[in-house]
N, C-alpha and C. Protein backbone atom coordinates (compact mmCIF):
# COMPACT_ATOMS: atom_id res chain seq x y z
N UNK A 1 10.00 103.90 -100.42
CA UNK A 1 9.58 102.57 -100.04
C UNK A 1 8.64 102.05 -101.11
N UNK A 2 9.04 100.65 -101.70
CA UNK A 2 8.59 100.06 -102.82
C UNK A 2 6.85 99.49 -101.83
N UNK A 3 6.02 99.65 -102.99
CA UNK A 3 4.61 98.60 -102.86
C UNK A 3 4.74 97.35 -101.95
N UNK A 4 6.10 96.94 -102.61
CA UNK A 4 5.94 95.67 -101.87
C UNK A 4 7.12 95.12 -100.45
N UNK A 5 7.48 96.11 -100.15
CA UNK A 5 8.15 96.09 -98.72
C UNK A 5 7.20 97.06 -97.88
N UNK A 6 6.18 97.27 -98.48
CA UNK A 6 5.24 98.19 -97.49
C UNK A 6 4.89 97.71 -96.78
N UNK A 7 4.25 96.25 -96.72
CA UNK A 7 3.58 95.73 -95.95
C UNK A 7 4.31 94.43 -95.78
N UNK A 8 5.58 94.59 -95.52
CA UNK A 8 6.17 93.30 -94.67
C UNK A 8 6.21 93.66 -93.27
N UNK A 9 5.65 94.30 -92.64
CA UNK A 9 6.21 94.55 -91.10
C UNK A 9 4.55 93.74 -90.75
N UNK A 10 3.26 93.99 -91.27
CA UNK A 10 1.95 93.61 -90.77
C UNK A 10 1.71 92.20 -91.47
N UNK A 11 1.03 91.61 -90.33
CA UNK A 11 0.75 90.56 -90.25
C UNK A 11 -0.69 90.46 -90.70
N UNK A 12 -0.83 89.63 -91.77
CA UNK A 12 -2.44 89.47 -92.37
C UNK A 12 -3.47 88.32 -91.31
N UNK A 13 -4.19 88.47 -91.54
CA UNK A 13 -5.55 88.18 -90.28
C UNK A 13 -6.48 87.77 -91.46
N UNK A 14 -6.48 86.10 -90.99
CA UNK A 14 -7.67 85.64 -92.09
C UNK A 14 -9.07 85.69 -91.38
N UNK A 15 -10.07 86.21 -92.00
CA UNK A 15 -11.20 86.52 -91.54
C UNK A 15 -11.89 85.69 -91.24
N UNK A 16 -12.71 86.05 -90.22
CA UNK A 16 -13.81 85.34 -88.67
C UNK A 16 -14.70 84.80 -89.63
N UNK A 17 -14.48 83.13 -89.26
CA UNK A 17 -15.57 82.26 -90.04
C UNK A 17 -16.98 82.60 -89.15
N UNK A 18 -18.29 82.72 -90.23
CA UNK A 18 -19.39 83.30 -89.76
C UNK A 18 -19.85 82.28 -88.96
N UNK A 19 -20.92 82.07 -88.42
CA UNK A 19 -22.16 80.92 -87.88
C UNK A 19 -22.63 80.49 -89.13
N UNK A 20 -23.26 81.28 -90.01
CA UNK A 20 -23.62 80.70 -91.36
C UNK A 20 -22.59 79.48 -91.98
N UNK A 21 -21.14 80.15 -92.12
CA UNK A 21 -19.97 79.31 -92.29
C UNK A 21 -19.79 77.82 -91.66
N UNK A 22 -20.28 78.07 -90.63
CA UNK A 22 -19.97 76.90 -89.16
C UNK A 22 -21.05 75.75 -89.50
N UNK A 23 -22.10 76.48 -90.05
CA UNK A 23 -23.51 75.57 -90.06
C UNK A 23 -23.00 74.79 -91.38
N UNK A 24 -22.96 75.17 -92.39
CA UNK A 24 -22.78 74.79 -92.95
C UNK A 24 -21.67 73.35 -93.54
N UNK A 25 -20.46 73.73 -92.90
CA UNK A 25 -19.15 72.95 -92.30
C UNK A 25 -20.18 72.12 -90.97
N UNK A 26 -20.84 72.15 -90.56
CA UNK A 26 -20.79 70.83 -89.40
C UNK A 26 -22.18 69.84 -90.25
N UNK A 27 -23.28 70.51 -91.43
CA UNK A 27 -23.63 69.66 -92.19
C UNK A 27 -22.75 69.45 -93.18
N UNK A 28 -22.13 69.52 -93.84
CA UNK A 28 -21.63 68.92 -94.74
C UNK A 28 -20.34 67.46 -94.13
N UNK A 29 -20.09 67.76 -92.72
CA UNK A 29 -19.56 66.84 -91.93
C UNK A 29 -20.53 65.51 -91.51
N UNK A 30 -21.47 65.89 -91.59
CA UNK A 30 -22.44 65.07 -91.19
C UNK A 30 -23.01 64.15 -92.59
N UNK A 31 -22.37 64.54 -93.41
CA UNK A 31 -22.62 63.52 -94.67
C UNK A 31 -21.86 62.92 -94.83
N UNK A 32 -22.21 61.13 -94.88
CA UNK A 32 -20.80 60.19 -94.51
C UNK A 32 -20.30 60.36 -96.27
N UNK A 33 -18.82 59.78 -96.29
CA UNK A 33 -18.34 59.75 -97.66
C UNK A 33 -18.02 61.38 -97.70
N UNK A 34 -19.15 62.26 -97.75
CA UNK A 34 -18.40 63.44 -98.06
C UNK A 34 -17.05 64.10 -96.84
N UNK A 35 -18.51 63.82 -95.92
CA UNK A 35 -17.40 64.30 -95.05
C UNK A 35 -16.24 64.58 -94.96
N UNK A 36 -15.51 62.66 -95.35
CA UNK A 36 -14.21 62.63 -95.31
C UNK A 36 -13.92 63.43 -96.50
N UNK A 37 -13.94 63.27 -97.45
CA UNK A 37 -13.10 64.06 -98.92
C UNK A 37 -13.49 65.75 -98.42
N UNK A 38 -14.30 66.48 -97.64
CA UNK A 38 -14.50 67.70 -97.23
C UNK A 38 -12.86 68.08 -96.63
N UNK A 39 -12.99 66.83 -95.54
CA UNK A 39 -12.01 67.33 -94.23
C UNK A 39 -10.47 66.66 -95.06
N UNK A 40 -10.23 66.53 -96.34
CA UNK A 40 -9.64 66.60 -96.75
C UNK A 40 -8.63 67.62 -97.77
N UNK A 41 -10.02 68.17 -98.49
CA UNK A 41 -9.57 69.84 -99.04
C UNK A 41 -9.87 70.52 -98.12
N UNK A 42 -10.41 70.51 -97.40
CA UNK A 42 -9.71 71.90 -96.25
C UNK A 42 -8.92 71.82 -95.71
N UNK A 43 -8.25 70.65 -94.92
CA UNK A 43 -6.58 70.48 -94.24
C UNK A 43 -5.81 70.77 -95.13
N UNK A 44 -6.01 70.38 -96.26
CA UNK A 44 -5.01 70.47 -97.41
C UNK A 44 -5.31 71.04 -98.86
N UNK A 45 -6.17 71.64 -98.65
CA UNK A 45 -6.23 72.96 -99.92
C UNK A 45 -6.13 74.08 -99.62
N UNK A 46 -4.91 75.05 -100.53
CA UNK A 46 -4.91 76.28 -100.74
C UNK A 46 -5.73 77.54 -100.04
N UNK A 47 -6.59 77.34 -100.65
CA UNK A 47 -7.82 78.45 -100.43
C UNK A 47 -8.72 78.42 -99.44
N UNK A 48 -8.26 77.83 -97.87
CA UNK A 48 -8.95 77.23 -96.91
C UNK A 48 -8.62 78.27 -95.57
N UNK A 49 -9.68 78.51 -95.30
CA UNK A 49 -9.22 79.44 -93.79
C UNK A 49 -8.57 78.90 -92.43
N UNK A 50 -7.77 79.52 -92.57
CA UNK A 50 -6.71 78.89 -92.19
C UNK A 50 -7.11 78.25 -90.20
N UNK A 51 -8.30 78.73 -89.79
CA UNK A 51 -8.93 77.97 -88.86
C UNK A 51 -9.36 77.02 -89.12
N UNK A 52 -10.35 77.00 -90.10
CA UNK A 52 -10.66 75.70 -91.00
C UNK A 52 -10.20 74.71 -91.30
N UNK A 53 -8.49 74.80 -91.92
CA UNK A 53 -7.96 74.22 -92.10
C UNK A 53 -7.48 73.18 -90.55
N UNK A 54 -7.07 74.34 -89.77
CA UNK A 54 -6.76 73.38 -88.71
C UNK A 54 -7.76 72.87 -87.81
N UNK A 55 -8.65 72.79 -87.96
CA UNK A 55 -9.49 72.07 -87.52
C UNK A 55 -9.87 70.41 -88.30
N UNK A 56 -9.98 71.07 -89.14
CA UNK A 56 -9.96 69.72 -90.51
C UNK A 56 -8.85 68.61 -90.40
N UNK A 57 -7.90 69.49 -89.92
CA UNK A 57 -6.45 68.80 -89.47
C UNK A 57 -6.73 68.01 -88.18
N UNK A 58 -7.11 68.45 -87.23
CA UNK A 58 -7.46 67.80 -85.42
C UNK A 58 -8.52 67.24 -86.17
N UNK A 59 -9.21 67.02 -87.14
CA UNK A 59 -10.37 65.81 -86.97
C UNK A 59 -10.00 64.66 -87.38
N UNK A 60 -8.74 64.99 -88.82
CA UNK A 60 -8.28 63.74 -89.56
C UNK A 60 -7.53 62.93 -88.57
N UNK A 61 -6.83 63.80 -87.45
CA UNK A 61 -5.71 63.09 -86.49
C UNK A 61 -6.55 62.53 -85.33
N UNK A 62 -7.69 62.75 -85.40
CA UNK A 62 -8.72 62.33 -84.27
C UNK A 62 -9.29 60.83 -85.08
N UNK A 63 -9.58 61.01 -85.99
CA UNK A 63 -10.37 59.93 -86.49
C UNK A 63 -8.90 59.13 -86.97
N UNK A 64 -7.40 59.49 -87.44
CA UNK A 64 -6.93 58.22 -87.61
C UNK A 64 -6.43 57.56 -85.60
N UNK A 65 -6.37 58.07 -85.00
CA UNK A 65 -6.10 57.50 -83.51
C UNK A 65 -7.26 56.95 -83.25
N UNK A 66 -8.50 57.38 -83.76
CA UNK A 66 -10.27 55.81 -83.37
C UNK A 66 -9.67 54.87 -84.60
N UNK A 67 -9.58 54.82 -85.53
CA UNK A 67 -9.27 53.87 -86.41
C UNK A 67 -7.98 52.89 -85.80
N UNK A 68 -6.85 53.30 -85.35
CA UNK A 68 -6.04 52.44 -84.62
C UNK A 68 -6.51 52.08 -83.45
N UNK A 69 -7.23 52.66 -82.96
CA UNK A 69 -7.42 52.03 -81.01
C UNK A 69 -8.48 50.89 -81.68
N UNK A 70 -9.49 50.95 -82.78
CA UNK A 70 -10.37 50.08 -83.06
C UNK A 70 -9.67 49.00 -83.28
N UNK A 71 -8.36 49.04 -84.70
CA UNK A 71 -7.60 47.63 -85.09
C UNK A 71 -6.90 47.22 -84.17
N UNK A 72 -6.84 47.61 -82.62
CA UNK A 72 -6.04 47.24 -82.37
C UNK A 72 -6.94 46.25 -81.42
N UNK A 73 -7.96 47.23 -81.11
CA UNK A 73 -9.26 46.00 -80.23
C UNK A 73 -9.42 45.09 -80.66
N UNK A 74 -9.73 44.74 -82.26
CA UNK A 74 -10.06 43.97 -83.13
C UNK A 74 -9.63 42.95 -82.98
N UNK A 75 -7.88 43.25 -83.11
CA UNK A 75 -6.81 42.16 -83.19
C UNK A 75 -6.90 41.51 -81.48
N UNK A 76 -6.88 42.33 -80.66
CA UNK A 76 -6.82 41.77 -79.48
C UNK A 76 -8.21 40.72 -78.88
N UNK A 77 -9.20 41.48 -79.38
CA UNK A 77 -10.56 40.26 -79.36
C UNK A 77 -10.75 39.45 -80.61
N UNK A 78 -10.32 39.57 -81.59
CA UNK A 78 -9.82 38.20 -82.56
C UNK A 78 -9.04 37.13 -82.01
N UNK A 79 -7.76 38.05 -81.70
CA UNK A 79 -6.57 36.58 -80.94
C UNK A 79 -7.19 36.02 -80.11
N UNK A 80 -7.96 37.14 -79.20
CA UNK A 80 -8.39 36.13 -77.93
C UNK A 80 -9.97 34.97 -78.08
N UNK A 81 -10.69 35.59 -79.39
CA UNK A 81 -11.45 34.51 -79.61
C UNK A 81 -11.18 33.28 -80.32
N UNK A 82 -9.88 33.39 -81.43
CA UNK A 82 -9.06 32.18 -82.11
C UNK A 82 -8.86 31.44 -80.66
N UNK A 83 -7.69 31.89 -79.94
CA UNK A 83 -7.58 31.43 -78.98
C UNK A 83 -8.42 30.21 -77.93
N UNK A 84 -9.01 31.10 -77.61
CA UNK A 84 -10.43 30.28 -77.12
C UNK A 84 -10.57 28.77 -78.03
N UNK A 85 -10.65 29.46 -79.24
CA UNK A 85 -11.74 28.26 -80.13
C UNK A 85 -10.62 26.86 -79.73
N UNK A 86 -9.04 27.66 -79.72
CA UNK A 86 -7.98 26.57 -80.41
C UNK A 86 -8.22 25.31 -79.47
N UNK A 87 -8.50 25.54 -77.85
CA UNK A 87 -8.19 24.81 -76.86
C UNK A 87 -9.71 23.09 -76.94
C-alpha cells in the first residue's frame, strides 16, 4: 500500500477554533469596512477553517437578505411618499 492510498479511507478534521480565535473574529467584525472584506476572505479563501468559512458564508447571506428587505422598504415608502406628494 502506496503513501498515498493510505489515508483515503480517513476523513481529515479541521481543528477546534480557540476562544482566543473567536475573540478575535468577532473584533475584527466589529470594524466597519473591514469587517466586510474579513467576511469575505474567509467565505472565500483557501486557507480558512472550514467553520469559519461557513459562518462568514451565513453572515454574507444574512446581511445580503437586510440589504434587500431595506430596498425594498425604501422603494415602498418612496412610492408611497411620491404618491402622497402627487395628489
Amino acid at each position: 500500500m502506496s503513501a498515498e492510498n493510505a489515508g483515503q479511507g480517513q476523513q481529515q478534521v479541521a481543528p477546534v477554533i480557540s476562544v482566543k480565535d473567536w475573540l478575535i473574529t468577532i473584533l475584527l467584525l466589529a470594524i466597519p469596512i473591514v469587517n466586510i472584506i474579513m467576511l469575505f476572505v474567509w467565505a472565500f479563501g483557501g486557507n480558512t477553517n472550514p467553520s469559519k468559512a461557513n459562518y462568514a458564508k451565513a453572515a454574507l447571506i444574512w446581511a445580503l437578505i437586510g440589504i434587500v428587505i431595506y430596498v425594498v422598504l425604501f422603494v415602498i415608502i418612496l412610492g408611497s411618499a411620491l404618491s402622497i406628494n402627487s395628489y
